[in-house]
Protein backbone atom coordinates (compact mmCIF):
# COMPACT_ATOMS: atom_id res chain seq x y z
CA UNK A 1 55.05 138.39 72.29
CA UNK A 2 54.96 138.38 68.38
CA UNK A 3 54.72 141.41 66.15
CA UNK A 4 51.65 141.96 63.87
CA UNK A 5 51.36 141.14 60.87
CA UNK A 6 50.30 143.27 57.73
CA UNK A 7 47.02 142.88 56.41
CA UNK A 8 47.53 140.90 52.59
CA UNK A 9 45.44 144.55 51.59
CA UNK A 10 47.92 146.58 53.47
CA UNK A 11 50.72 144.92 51.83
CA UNK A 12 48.56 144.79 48.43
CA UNK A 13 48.16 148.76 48.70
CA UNK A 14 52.15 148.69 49.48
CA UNK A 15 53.15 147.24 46.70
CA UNK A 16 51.05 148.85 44.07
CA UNK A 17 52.74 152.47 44.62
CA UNK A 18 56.03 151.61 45.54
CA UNK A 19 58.92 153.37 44.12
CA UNK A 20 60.83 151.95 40.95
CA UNK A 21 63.68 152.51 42.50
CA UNK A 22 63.31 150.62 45.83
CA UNK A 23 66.12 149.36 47.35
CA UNK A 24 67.56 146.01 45.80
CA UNK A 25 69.77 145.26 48.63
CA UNK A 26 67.26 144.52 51.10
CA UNK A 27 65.27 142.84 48.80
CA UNK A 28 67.71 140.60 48.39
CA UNK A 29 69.38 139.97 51.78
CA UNK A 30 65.66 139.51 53.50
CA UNK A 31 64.92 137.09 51.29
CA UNK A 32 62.25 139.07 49.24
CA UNK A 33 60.39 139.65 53.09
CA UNK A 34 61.85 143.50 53.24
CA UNK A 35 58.41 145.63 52.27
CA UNK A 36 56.34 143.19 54.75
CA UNK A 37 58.82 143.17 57.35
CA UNK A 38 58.69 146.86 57.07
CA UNK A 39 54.57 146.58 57.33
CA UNK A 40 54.92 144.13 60.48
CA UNK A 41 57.13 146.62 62.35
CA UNK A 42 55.19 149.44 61.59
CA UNK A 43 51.69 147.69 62.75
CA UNK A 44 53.49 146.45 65.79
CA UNK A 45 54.77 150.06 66.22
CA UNK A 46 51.27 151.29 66.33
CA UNK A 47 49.86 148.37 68.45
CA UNK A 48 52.26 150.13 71.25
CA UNK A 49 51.52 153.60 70.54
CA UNK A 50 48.46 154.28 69.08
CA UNK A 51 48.57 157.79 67.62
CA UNK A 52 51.82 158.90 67.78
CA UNK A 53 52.49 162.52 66.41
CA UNK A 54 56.04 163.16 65.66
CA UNK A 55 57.72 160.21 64.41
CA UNK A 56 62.20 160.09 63.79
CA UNK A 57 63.26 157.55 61.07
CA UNK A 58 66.86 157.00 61.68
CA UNK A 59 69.42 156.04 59.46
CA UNK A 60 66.42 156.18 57.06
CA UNK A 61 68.47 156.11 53.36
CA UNK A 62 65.60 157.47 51.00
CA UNK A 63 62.44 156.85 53.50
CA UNK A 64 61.57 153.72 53.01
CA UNK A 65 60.24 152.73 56.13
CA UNK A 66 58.48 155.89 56.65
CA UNK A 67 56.83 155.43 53.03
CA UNK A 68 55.67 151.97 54.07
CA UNK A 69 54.36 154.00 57.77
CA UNK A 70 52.44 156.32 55.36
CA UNK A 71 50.59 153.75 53.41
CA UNK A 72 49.63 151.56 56.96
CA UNK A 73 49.13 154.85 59.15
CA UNK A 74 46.84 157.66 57.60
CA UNK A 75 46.54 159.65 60.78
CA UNK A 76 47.75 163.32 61.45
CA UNK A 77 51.63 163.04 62.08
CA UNK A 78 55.14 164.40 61.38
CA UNK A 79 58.05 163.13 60.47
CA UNK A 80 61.72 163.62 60.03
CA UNK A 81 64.03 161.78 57.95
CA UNK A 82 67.93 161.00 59.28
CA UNK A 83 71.06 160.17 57.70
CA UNK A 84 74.58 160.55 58.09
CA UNK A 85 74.39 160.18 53.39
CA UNK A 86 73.46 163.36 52.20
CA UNK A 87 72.47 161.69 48.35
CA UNK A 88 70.35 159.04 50.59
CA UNK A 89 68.17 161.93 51.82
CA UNK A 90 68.26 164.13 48.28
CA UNK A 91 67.02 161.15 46.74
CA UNK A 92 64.45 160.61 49.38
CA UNK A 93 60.99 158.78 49.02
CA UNK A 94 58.88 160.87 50.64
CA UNK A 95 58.39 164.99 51.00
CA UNK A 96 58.90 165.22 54.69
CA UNK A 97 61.98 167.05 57.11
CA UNK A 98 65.37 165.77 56.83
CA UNK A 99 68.52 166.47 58.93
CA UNK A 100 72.03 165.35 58.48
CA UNK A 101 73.05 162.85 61.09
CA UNK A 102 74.56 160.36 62.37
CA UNK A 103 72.90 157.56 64.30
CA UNK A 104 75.66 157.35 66.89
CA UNK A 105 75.52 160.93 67.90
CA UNK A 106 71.28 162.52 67.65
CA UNK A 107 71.40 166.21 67.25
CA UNK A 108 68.24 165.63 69.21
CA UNK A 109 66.62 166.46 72.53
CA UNK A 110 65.69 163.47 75.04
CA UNK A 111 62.23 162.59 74.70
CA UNK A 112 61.70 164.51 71.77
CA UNK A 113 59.64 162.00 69.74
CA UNK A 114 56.94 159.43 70.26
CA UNK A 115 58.05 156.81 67.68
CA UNK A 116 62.16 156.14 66.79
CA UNK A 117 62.29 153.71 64.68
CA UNK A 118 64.47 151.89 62.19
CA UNK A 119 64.79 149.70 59.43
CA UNK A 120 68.02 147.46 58.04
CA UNK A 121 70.18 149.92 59.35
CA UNK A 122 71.75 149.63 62.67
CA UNK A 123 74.17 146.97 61.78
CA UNK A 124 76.41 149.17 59.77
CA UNK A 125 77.76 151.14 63.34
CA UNK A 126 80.86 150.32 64.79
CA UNK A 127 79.18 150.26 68.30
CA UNK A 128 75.43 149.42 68.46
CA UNK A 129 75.31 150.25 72.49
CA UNK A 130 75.64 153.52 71.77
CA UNK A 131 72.77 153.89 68.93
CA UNK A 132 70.59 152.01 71.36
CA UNK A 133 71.29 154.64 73.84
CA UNK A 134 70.87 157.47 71.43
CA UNK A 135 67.33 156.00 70.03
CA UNK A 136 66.09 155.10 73.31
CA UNK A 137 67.61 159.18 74.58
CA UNK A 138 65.33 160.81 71.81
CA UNK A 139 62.25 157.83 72.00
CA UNK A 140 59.75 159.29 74.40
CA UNK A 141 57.19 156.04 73.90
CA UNK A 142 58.44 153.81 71.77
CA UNK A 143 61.89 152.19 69.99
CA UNK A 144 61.07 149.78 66.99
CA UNK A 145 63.83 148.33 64.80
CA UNK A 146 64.86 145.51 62.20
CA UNK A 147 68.73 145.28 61.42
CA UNK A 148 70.80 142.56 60.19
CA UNK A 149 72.46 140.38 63.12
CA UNK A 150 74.71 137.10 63.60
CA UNK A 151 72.78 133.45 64.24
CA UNK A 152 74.62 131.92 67.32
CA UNK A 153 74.06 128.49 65.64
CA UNK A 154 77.80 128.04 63.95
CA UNK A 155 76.40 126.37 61.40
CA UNK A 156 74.02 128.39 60.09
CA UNK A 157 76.58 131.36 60.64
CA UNK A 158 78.52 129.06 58.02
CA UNK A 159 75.31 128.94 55.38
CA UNK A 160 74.48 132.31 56.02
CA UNK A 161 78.21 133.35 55.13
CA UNK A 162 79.15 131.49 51.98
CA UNK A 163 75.27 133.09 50.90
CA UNK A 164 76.37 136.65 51.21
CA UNK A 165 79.48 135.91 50.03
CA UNK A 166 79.20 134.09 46.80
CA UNK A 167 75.46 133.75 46.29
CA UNK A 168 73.57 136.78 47.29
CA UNK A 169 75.59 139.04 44.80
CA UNK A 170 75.36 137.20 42.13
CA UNK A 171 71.51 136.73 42.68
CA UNK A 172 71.29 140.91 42.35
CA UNK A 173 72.91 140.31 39.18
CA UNK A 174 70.54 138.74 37.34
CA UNK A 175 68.28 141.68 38.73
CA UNK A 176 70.11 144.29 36.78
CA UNK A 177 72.33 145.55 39.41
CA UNK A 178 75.98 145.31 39.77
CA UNK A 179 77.23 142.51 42.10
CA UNK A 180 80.58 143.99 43.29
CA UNK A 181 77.97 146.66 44.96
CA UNK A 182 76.14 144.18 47.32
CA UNK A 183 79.33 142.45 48.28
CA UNK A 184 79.99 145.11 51.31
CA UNK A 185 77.33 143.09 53.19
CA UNK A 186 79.42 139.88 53.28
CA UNK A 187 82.02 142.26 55.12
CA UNK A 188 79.49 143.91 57.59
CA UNK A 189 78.36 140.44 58.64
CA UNK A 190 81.44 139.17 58.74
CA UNK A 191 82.53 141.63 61.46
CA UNK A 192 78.90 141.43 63.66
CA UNK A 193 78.62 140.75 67.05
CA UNK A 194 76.32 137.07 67.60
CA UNK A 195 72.14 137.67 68.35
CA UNK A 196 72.80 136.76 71.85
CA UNK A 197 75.11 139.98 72.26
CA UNK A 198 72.65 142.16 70.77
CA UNK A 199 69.77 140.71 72.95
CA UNK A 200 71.74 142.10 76.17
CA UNK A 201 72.24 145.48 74.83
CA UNK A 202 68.82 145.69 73.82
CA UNK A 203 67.06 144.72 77.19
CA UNK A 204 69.37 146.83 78.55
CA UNK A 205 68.42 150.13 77.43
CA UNK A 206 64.71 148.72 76.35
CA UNK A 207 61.54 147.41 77.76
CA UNK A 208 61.11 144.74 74.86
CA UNK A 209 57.32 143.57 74.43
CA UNK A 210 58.30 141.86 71.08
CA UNK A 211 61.89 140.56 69.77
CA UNK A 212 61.86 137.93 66.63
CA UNK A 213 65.17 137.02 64.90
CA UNK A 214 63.94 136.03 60.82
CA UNK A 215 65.57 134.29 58.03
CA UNK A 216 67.56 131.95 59.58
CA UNK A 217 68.05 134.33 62.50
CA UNK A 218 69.77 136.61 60.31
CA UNK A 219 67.76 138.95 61.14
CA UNK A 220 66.59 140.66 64.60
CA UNK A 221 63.33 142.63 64.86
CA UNK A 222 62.86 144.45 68.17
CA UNK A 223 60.13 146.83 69.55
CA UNK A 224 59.86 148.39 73.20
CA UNK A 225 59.60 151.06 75.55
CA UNK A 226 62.99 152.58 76.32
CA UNK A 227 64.53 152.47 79.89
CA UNK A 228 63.98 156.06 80.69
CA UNK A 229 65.73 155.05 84.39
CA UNK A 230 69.20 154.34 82.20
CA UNK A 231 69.43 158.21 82.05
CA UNK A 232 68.12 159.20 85.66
């Protein structure tokens, strides 16, 4: 089933008050497509579970997926901001609670929330079966995620390698920013698992109504119910 896509007034509204200061990096490595990525996950978040009240952004850097939540969802909800980077959630986005932590270990009760979700993220741990357990532990109705993965297709693995490598930082360059900063993602890649891999550990732990891989399949977005039997 596909995800939902953003309204072009949604992503108008998005765009208008977004920070100064948004992220670069995605921008860049999505291919411009971050903000409405962010929109499509959020929408197809909400198609699943309609009025969710306590919602756990994880790995969540300065908020930006919860700011784009805020600007598609104006209903009466809370949220809570999570990060293992301490500046990440000083510098944060949005006014909401934050807590020190890291994605591979919750400092959360099961079932505590109705919405865990995620945005370019998850690819940074050393051992994404274990995050998937821990988001679908603390996910009480619904998982919903977009990370950076590996095409199985060697040859676009190729392409998509010699562009992080020796195109992508340059590109944020030209933006203003530094390229030696941006060239960490080249090495994350380099060590990722393929998107057939991930696919197993996600219908493991997760009843998926909607997985899409973007940009060349560079790029996995995933939203279910989590496998509350895995636990029993």
């Amino acid at each position: 089933m596909n995800s939902v896509k953003a309204t072009d007034a949604e992503l108008r509204e998005i765009y208008n008050n977004i920070p100064p200061a948004y992220d670069r990096a995605n921008r860049f490595i999505s291919f411009n497509q971050d903000v409405k990525w962010r929109a499509d996950l959020v929408k197809t978040i909400l198609k699943y579970c309609v009025k969710p009240k306590i919602i756990l952004d994880v790995a969540s850097g300065k908020g930006e997926l919860s700011y784009v939540f805020k600007k598609v969802f104006k209903g009466n909800y809370e949220v809570i901001l999570t990060d293992y980077a301490e500046n990440m959630l000083k510098m944060a986005i949005i006014d909401d609670d934050k807590v020190l932590a890291s994605f591979d270990a919750l400092p959360f009760r099961d079932n505590a929330f109705d919405v865990v979700m995620s945005s370019f993220a998850l690819h940074a741990s050393d051992n994404i079966e274990i995050v998937i357990k821990e988001i679908t532990r603390v996910s009480r109705k619904i998982v919903g995620f977009i990370a950076m993965g590996k095409p199985d297709n060697p040859i676009k693995r190729i392409y998509l390698s010699l562009y992080l490598r020796f195109v992508m930082p340059y590109i944020a360059a030209l933006a203003g920013a530094k390229a030696r900063d941006f060239k960490y993602i080249y090495y994350i890649y380099r060590r990722l698992s393929t998107n057939s891999y991930f696919r197993s550990v996600f219908h493991k732990y997760i009843d998926v109504k909607v997985y899409e891989e973007k940009a060349l399949n560079l790029f996995y977005f995933v939203v279910g119910y989590p496998k509350k039997e895995i636990y029993n």
